[in-house]
PDB file of N, CA and C in Angstrom:
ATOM      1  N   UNK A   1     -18.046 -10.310   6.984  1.00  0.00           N
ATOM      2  CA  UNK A   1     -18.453  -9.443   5.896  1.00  0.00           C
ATOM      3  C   UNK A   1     -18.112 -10.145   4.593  1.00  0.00           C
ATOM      4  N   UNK A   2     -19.217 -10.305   3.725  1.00  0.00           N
ATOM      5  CA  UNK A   2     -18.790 -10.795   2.507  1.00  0.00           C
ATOM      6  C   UNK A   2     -20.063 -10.030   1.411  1.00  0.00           C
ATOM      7  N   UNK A   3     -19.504 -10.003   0.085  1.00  0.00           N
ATOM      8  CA  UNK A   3     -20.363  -9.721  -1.298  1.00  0.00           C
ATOM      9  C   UNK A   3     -18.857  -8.969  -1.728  1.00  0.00           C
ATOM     10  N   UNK A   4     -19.802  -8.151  -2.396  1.00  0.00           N
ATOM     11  CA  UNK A   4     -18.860  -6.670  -3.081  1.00  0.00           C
ATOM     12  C   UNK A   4     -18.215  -5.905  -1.837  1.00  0.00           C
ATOM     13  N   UNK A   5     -17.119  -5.356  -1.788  1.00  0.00           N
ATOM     14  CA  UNK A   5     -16.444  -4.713  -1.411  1.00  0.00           C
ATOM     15  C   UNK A   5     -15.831  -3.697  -1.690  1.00  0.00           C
ATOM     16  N   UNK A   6     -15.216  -2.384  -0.555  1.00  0.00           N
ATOM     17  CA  UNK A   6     -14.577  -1.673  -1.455  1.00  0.00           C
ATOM     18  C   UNK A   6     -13.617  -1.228  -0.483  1.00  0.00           C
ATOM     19  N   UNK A   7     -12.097  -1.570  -0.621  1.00  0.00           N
ATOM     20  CA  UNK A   7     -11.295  -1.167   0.616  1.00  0.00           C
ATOM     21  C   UNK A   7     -10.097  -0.419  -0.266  1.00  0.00           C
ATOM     22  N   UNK A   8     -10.178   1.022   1.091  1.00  0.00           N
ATOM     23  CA  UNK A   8      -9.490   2.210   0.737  1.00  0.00           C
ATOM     24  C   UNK A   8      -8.439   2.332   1.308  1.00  0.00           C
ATOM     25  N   UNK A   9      -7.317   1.991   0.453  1.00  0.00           N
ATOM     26  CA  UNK A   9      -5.678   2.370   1.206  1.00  0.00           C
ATOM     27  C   UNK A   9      -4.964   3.604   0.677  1.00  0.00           C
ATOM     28  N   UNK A  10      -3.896   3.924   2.271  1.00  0.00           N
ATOM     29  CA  UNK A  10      -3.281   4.954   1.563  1.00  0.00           C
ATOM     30  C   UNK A  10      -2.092   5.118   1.063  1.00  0.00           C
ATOM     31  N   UNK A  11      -2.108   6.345  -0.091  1.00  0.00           N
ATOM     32  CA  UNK A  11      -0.985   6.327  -1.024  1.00  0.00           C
ATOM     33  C   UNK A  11      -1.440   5.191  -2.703  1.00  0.00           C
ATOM     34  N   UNK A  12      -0.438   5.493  -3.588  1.00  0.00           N
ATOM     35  CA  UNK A  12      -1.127   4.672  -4.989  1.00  0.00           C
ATOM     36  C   UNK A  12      -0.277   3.459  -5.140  1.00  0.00           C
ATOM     37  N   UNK A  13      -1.037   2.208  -5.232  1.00  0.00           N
ATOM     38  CA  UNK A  13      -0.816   0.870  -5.345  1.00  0.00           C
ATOM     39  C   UNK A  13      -0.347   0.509  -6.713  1.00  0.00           C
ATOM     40  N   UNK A  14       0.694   0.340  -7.208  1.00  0.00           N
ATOM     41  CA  UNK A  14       0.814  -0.153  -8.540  1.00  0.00           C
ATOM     42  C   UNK A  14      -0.216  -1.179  -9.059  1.00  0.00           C
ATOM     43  N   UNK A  15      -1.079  -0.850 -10.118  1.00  0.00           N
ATOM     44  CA  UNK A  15      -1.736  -2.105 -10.865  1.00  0.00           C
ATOM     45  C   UNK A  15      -1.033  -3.091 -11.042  1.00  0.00           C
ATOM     46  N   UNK A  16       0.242  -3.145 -10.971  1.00  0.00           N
ATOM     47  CA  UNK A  16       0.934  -5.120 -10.901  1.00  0.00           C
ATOM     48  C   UNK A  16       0.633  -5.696  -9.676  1.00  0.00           C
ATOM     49  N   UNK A  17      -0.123  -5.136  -8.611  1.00  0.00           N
ATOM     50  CA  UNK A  17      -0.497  -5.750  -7.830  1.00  0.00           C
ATOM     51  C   UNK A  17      -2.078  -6.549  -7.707  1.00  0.00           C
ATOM     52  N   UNK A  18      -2.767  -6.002  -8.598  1.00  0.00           N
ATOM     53  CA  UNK A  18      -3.871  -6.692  -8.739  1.00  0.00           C
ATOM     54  C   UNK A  18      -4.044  -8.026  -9.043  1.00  0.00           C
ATOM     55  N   UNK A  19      -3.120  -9.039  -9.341  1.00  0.00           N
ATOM     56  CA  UNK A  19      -3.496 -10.538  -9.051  1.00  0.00           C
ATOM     57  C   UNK A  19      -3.101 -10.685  -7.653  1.00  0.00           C
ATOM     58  N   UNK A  20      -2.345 -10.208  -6.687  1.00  0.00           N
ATOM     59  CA  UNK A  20      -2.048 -10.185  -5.422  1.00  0.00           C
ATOM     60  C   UNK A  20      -3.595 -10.558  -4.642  1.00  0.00           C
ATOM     61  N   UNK A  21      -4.204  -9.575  -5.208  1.00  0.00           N
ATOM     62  CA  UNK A  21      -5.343  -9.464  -4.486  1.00  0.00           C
ATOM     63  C   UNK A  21      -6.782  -9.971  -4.662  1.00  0.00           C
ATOM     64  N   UNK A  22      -6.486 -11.090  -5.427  1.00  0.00           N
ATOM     65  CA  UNK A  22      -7.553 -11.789  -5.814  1.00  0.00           C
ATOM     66  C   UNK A  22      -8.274 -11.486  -6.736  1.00  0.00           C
ATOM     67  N   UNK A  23      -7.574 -10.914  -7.973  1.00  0.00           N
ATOM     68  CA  UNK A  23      -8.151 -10.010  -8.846  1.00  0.00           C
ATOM     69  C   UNK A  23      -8.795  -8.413  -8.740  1.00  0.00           C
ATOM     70  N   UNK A  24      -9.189  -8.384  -7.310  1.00  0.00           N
ATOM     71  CA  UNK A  24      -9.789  -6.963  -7.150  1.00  0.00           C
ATOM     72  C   UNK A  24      -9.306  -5.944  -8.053  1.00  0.00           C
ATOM     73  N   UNK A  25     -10.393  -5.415  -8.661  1.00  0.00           N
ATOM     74  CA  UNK A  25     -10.238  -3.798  -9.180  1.00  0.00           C
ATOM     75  C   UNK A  25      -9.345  -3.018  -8.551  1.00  0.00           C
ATOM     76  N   UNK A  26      -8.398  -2.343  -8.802  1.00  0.00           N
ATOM     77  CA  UNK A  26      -7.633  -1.216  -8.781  1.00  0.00           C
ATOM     78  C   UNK A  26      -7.928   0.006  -9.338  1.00  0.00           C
ATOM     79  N   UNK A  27      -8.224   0.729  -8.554  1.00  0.00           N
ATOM     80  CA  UNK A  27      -8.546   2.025  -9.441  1.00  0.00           C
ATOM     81  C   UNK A  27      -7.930   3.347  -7.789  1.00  0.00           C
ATOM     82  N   UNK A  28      -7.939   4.861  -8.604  1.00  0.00           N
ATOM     83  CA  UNK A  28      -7.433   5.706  -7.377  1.00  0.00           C
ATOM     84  C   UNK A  28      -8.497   6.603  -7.351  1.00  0.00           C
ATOM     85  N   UNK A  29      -8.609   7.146  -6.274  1.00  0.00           N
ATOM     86  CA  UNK A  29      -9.098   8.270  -5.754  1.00  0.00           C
ATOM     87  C   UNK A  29      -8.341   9.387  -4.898  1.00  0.00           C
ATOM     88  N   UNK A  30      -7.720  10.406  -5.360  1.00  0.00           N
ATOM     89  CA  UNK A  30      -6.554  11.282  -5.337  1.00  0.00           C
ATOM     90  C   UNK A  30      -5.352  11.019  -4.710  1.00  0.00           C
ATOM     91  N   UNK A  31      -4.945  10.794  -3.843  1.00  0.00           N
ATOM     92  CA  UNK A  31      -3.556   9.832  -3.305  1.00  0.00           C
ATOM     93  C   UNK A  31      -4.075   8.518  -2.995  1.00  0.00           C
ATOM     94  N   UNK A  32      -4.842   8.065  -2.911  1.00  0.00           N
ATOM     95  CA  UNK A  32      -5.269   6.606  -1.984  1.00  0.00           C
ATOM     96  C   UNK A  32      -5.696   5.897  -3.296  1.00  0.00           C
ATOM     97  N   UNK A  33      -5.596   4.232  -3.399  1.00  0.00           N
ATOM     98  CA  UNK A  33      -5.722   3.314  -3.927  1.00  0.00           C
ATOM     99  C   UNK A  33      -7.266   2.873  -3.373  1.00  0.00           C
ATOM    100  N   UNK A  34      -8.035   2.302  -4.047  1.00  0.00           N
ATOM    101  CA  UNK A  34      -8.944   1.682  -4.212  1.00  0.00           C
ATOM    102  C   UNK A  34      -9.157   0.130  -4.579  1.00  0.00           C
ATOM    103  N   UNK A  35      -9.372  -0.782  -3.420  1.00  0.00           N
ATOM    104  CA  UNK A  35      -9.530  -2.167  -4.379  1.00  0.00           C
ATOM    105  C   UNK A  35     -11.276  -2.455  -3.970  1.00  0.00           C
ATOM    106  N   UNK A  36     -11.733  -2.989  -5.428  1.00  0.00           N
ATOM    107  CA  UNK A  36     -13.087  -3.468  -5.349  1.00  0.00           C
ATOM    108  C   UNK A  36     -13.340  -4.802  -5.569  1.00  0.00           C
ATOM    109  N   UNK A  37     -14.129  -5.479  -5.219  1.00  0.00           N
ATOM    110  CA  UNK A  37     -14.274  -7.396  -5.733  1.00  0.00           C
ATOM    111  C   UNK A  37     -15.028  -7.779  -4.433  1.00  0.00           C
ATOM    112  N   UNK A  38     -15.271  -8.995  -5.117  1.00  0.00           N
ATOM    113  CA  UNK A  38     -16.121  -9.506  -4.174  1.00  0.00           C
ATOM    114  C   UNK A  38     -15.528 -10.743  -3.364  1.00  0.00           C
ATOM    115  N   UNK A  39     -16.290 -10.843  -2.089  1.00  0.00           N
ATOM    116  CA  UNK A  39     -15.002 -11.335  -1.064  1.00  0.00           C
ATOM    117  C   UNK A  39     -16.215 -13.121  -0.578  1.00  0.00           C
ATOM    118  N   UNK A  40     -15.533 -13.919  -0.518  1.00  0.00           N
ATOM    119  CA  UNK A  40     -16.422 -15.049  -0.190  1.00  0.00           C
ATOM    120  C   UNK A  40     -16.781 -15.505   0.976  1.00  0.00           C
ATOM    121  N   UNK A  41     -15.874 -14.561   1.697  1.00  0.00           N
ATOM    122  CA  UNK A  41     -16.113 -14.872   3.305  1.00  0.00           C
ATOM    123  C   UNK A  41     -15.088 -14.586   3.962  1.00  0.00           C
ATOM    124  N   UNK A  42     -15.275 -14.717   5.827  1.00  0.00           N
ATOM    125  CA  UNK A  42     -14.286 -13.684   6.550  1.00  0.00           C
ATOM    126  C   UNK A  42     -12.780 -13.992   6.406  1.00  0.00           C
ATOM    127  N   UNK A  43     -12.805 -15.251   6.239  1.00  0.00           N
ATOM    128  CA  UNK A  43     -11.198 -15.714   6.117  1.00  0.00           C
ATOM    129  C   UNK A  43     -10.655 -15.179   4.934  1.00  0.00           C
ATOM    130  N   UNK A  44     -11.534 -14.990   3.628  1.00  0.00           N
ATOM    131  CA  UNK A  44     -11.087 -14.528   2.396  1.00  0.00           C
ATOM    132  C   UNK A  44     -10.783 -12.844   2.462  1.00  0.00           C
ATOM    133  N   UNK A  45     -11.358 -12.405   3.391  1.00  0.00           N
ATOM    134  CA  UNK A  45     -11.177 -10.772   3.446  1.00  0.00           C
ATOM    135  C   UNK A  45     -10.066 -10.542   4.493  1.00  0.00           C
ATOM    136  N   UNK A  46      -9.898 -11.570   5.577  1.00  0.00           N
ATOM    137  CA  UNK A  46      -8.657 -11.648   6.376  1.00  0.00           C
ATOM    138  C   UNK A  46      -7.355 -11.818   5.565  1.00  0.00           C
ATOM    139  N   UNK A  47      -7.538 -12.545   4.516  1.00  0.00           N
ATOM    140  CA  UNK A  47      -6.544 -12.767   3.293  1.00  0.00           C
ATOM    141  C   UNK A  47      -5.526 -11.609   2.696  1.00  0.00           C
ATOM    142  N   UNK A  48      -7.208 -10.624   2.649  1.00  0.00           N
ATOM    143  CA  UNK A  48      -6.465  -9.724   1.941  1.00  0.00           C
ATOM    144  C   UNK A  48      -6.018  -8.535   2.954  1.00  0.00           C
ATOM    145  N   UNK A  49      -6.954  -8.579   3.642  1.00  0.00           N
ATOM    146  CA  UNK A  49      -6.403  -7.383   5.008  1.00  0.00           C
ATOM    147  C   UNK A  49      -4.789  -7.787   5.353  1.00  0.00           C
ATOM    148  N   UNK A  50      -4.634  -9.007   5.591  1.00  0.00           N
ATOM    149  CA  UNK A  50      -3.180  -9.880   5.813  1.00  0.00           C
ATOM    150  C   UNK A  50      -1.948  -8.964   4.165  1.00  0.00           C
ATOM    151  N   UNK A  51      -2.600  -8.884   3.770  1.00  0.00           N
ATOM    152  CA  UNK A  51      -1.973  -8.650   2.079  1.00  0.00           C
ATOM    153  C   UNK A  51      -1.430  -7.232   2.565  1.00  0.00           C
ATOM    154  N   UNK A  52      -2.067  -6.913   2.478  1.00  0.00           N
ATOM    155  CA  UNK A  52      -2.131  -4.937   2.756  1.00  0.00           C
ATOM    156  C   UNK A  52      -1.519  -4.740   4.186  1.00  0.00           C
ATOM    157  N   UNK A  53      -1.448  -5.626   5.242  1.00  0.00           N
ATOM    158  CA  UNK A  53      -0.404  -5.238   5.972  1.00  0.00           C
ATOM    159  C   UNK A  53       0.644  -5.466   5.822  1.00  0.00           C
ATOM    160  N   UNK A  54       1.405  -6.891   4.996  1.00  0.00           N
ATOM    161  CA  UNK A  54       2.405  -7.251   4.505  1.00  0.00           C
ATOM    162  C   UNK A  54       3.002  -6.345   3.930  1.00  0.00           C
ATOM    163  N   UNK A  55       2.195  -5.691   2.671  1.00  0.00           N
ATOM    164  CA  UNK A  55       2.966  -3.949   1.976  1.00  0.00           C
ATOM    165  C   UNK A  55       2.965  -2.662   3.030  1.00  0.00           C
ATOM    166  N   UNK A  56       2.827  -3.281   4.210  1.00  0.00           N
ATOM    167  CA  UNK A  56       2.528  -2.024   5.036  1.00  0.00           C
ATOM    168  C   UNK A  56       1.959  -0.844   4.942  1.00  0.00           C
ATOM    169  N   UNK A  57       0.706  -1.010   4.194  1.00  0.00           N
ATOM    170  CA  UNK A  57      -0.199   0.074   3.620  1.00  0.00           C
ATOM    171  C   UNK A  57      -1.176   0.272   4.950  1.00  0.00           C
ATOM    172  N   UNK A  58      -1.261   1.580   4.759  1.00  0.00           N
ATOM    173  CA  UNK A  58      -2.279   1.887   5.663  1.00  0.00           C
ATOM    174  C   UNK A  58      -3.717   1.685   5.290  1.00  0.00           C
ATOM    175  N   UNK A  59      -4.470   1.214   5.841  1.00  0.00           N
ATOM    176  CA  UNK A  59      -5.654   0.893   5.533  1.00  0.00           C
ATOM    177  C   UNK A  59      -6.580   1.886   6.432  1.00  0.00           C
ATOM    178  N   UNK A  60      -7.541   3.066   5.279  1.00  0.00           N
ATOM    179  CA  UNK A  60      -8.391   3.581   5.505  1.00  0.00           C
ATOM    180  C   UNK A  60      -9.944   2.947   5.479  1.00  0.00           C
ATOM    181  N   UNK A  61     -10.592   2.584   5.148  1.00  0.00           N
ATOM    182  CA  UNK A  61     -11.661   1.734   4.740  1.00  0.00           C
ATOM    183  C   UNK A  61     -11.917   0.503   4.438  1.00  0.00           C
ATOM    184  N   UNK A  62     -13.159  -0.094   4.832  1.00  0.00           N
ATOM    185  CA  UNK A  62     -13.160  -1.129   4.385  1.00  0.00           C
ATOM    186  C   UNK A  62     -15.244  -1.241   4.235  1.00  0.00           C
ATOM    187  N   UNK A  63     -16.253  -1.370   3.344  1.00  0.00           N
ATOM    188  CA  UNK A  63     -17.015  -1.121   3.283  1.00  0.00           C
ATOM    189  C   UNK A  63     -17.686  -1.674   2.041  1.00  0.00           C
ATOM    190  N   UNK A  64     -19.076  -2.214   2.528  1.00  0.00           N
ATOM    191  CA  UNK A  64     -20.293  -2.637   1.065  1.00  0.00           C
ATOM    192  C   UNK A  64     -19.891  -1.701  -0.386  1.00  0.00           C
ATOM    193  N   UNK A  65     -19.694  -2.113  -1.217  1.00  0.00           N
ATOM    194  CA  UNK A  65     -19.133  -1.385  -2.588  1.00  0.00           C
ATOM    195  C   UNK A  65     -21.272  -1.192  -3.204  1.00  0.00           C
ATOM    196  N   UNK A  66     -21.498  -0.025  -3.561  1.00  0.00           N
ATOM    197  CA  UNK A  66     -22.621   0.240  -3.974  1.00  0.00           C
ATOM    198  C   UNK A  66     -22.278   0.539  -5.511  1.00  0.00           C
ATOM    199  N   UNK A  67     -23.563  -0.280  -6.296  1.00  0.00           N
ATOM    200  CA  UNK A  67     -22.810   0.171  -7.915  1.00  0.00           C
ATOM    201  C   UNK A  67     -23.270   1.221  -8.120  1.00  0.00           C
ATOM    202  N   UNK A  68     -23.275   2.501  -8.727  1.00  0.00           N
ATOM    203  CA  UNK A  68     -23.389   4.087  -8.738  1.00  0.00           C
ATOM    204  C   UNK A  68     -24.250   3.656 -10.306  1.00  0.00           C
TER     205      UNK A  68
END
């Protein structure tokens, strides 16, 4: 899976974590964190999936980011 992305974790991620993650957008949606960006390929999204288990975040989503 690669382009835009949009992966939904739970609980709220401090914005000092957004260079962690390759720049991805940070933004929330009522308890859960939101990161958006675009991913270059599977090893680069393994990167960050690897990231988010390291903080031991639960990971709800992971899905094509559509621009609204």
């Amino acid at each position: 899976m690669k382009g835009k992305l949009e992966i939904k974790v739970e609980g709220i991620l401090d914005i000092k974590w957004q260079d962690w993650f390759d720049g991805m957008a940070i933004s929330y949606e009522r308890d859960n964190t939101v990161l958006v960006g675009t991913v270059s390929d599977e090893s680069h999204l393994h990167g960050i999936l690897n990231r988010i288990r390291d903080l031991n975040l639960k990971l709800i989503s992971v899905n094509p980011h559509e621009e609204n």
